[in-house]
Protein backbone atom coordinates (compact mmCIF):
# COMPACT_ATOMS: atom_id res chain seq x y z
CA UNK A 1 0.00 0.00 0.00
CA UNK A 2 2.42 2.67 0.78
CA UNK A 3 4.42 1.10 -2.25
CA UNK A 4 1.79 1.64 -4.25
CA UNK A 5 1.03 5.35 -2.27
CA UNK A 6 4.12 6.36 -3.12
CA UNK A 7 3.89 5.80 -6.79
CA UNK A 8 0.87 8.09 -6.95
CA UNK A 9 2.35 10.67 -5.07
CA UNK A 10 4.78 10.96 -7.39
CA UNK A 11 2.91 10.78 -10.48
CA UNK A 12 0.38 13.36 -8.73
CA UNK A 13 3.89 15.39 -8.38
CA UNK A 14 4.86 15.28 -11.71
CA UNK A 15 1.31 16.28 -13.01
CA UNK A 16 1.51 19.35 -11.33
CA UNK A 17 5.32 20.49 -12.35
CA UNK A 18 4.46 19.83 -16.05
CA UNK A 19 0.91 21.74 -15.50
CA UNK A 20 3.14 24.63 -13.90
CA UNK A 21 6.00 24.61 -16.52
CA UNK A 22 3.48 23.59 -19.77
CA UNK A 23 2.68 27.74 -19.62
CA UNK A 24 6.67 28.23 -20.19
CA UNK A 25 7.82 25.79 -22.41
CA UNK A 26 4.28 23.90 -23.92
CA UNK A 27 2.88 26.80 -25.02
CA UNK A 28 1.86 26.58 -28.91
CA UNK A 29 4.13 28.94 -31.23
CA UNK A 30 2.72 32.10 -32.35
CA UNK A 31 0.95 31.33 -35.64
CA UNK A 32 2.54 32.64 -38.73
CA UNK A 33 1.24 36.36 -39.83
CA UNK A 34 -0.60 36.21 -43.28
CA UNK A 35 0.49 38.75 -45.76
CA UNK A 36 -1.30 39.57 -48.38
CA UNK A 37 -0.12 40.84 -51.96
CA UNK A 38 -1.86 41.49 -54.93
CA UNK A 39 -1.65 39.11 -57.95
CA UNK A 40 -0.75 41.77 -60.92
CA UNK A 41 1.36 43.63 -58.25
CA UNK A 42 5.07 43.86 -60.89
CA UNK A 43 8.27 43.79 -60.11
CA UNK A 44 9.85 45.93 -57.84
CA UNK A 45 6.94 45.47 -55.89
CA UNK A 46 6.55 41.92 -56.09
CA UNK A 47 6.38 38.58 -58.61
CA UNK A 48 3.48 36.59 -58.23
CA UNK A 49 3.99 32.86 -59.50
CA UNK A 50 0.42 31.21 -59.15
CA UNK A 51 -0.24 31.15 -55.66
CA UNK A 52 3.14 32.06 -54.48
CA UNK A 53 4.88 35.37 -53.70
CA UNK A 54 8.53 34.65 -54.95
CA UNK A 55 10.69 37.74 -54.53
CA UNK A 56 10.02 41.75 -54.28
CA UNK A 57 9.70 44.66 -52.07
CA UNK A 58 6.52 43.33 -50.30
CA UNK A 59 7.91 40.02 -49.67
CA UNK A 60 11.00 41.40 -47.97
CA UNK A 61 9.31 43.78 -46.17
CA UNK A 62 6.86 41.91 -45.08
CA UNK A 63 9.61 39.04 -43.60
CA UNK A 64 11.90 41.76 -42.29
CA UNK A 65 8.60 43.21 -40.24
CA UNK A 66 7.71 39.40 -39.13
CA UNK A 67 11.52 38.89 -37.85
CA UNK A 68 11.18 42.27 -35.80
CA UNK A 69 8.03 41.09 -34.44
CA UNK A 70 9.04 37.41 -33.92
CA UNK A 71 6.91 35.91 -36.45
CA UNK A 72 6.96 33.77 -39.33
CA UNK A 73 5.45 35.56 -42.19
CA UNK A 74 3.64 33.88 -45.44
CA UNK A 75 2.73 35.69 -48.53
CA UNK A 76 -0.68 35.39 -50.02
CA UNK A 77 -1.53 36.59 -53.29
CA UNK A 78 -4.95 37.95 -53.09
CA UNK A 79 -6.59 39.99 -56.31
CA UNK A 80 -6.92 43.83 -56.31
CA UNK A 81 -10.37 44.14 -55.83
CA UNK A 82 -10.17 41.59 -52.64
CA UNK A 83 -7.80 42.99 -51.12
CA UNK A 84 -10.07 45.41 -48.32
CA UNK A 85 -12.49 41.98 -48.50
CA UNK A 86 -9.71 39.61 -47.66
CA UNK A 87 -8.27 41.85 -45.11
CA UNK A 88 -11.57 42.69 -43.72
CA UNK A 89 -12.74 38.99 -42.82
CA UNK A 90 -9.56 37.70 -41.94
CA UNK A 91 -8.02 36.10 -44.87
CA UNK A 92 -4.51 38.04 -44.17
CA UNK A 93 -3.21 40.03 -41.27
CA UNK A 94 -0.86 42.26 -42.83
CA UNK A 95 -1.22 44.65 -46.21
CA UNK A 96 1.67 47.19 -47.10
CA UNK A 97 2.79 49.93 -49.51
CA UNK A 98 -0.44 51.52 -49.18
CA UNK A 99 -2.44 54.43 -48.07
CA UNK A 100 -5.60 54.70 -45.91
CA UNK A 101 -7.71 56.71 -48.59
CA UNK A 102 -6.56 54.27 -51.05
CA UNK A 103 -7.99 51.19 -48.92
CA UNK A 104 -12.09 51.29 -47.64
CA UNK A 105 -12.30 49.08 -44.22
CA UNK A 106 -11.62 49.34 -40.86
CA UNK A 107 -8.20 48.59 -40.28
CA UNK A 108 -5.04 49.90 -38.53
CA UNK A 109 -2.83 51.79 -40.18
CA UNK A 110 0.84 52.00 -39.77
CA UNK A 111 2.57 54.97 -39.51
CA UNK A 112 3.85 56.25 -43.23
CA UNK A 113 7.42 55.17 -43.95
CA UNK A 114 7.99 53.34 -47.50
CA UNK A 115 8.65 56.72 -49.50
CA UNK A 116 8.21 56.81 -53.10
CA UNK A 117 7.30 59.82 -56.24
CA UNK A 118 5.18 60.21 -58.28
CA UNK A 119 6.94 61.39 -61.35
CA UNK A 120 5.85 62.83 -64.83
CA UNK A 121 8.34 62.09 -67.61
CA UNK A 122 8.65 63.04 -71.09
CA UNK A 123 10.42 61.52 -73.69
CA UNK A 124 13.75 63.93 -74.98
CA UNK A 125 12.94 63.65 -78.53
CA UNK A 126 9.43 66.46 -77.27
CA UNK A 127 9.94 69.71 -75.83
CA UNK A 128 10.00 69.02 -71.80
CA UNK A 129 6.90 70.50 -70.35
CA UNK A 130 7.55 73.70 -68.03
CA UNK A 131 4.55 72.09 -65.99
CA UNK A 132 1.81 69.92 -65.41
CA UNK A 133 -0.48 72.72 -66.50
CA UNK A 134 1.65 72.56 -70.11
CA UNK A 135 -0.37 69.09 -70.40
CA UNK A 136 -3.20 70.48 -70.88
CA UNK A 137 -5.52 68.80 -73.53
CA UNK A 138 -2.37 66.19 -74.12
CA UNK A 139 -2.42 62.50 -73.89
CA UNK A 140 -0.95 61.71 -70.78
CA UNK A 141 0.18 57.60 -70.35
CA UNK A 142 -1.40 56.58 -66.82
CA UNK A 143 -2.26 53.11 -65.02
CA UNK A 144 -6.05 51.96 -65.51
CA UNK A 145 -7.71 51.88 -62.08
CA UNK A 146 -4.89 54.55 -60.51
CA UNK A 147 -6.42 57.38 -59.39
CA UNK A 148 -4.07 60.85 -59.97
CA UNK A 149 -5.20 63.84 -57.88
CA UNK A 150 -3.12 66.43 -58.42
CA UNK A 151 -2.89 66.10 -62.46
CA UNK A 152 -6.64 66.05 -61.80
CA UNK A 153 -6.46 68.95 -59.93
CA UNK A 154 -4.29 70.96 -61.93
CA UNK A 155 -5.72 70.05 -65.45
CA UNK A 156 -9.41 69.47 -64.50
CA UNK A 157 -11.22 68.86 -68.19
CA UNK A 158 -7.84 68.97 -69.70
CA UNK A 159 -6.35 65.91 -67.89
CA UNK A 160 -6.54 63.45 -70.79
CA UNK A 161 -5.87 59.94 -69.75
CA UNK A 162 -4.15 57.19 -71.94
CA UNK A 163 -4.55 53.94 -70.16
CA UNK A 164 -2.61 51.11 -69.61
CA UNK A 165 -3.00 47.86 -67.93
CA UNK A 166 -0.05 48.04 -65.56
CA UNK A 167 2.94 50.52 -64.61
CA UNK A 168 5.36 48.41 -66.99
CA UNK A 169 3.14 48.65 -70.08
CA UNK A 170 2.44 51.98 -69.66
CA UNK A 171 6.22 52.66 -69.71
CA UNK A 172 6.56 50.55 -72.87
CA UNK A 173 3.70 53.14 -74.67
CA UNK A 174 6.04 56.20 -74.24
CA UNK A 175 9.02 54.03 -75.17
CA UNK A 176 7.25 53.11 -78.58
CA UNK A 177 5.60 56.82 -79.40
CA UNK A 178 2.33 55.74 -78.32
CA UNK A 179 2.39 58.83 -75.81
CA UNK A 180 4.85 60.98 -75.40
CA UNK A 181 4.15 61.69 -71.83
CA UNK A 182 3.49 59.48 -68.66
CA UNK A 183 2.62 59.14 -65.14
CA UNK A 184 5.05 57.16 -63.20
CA UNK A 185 6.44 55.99 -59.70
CA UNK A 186 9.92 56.47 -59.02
CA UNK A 187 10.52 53.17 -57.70
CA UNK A 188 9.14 51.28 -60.88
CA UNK A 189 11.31 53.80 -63.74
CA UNK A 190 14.35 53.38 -61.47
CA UNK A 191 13.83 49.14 -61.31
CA UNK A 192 12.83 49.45 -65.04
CA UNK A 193 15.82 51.49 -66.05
CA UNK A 194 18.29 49.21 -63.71
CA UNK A 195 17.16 45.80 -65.41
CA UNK A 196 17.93 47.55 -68.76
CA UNK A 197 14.04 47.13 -70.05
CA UNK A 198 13.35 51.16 -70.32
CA UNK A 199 16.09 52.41 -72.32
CA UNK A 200 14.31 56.02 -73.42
CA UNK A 201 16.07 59.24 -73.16
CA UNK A 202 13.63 61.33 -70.55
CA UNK A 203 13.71 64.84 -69.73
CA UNK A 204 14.83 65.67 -66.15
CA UNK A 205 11.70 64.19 -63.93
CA UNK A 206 8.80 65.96 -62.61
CA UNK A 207 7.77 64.72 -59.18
CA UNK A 208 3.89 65.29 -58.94
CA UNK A 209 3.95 63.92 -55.38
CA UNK A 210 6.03 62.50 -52.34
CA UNK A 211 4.21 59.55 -51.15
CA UNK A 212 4.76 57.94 -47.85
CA UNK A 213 2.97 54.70 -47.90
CA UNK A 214 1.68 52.65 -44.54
CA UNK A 215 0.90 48.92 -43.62
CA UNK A 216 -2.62 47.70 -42.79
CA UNK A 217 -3.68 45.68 -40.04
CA UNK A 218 -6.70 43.51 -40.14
CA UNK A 219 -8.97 43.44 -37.39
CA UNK A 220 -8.45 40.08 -36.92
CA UNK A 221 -4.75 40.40 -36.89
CA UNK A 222 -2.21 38.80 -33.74
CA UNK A 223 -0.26 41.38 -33.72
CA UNK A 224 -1.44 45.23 -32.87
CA UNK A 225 -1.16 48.29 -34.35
CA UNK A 226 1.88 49.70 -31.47
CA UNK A 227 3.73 46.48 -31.62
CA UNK A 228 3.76 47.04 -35.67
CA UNK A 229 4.96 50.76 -35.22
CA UNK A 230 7.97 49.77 -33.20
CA UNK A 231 9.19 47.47 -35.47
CA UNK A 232 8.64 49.59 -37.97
CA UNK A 233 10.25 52.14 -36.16
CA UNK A 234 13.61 49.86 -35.85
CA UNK A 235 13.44 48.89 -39.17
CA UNK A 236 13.80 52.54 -40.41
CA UNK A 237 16.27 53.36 -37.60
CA UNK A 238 18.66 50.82 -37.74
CA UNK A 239 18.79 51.18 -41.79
CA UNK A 240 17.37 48.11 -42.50
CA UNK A 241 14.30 49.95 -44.63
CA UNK A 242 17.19 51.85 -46.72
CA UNK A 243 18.79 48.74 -47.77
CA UNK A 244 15.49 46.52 -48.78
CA UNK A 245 14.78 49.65 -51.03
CA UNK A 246 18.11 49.78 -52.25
CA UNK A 247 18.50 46.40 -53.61
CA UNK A 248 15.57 47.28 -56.55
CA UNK A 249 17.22 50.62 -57.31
């Protein structure tokens, strides 16, 4: 019997130190952080192989924020027009190079720290325009679905849109004559011009716009909004923003 006490005693003992340690050391890992990127997103921002996310901005962003907050991160291409959905009920956690009045939902913004321009450039072989307001009545090359506010704003009636279907295409239209101006983000012409696919001479650059862009949260997201901000904050301190940008420049 006391054989046989003893036994239990010590099982009963050992119960209780793995209940007590179980909250240390048996606790399940932090789930990995969904992020989501669109499908026609383009290189610099990302390349989108069927359902995987295989190399860009977005991706290394998004694995340099996970390692800050001390989380695996896994991409998830998600269409344009899903994106608020997806983010909205949960399908992803994390959405960056963005803006807040670009994005309809309720969601957590990031403070604004990916910078890039919005540029207007003009092929050499035209006289460079001494403004936006020289565009007036002029095909201008532009994305389909981009919205441009202060062309809009400074041309009104006379802002006259020539649309492509993505940022690269609409770079290959001023390269072939098709328009001999075109709106333009920095970090695209610069990736473009580096890879040696956008040879055209260009008149000196206008810059329409500095753009700071931000991440989103969902709502249903681990992580919150002031744990985001201070990793975002180290990642900008410490440099680490400066070189991810710098390797598509």
């Amino acid at each position: 019997m006391k054989r046989g006490w003893g036994h239990w005693a010590l099982g009963m003992l050992g119960g209780l130190a793995t209940l007590l340690l179980c909250p240390l050391v048996c606790a399940e890992p932090d789930r990995p952080l969904v992020l989501l990127v669109e499908t026609s997103a383009l290189m610099p921002q990302a390349r989108v192989e069927g359902d995987r996310v295989v190399e860009g901005l977005h991706l290394d962003l998004g694995q340099a924020l996970g390692r800050r907050l001390g989380r695996e991160v896994v991409a998830r291409p998600v269409p344009r027009k899903r994106l608020a959905e997806a983010l909205q009920r949960g399908e992803g956690d994390l959405l960056c190079d963005y803006q807040s009045d670009w994005l309809p939902g309720t969601f957590a913004w990031s403070r604004p720290f990916i910078p890039d321009q919005a540029l207007l450039i003009s092929a050499a072989s035209v006289p460079a325009p001494s403004g936006l307001t020289a565009l007036a009545g002029q095909p201008v090359g532009t994305v389909r679905g981009y919205v441009y506010p202060e062309m809009a704003d400074a041309l009104r009636a006379g802002f006259v849109r020539d649309d492509a279907p993505d940022a690269v295409v609409n770079l290959q239209k001023l390269e072939l004559g098709r328009v001999k101006h075109a709106l333009t983000g920095r970090r695209v012409l610069d990736y473009q011009q580096r890879i040696g696919r956008f040879r055209l001479a260009l008149h000196p650059p206008l810059v329409v716009s500095e753009v700071l862009a931000q991440c989103a949260l969902s709502p249903s997201s681990p992580v919150g909004l002031a744990a985001l901000n201070a990793a975002i904050q180290g990642l900008v301190a410490e440099g680490e923003l400066n070189r991810l940008l710098g390797r598509y420049r």
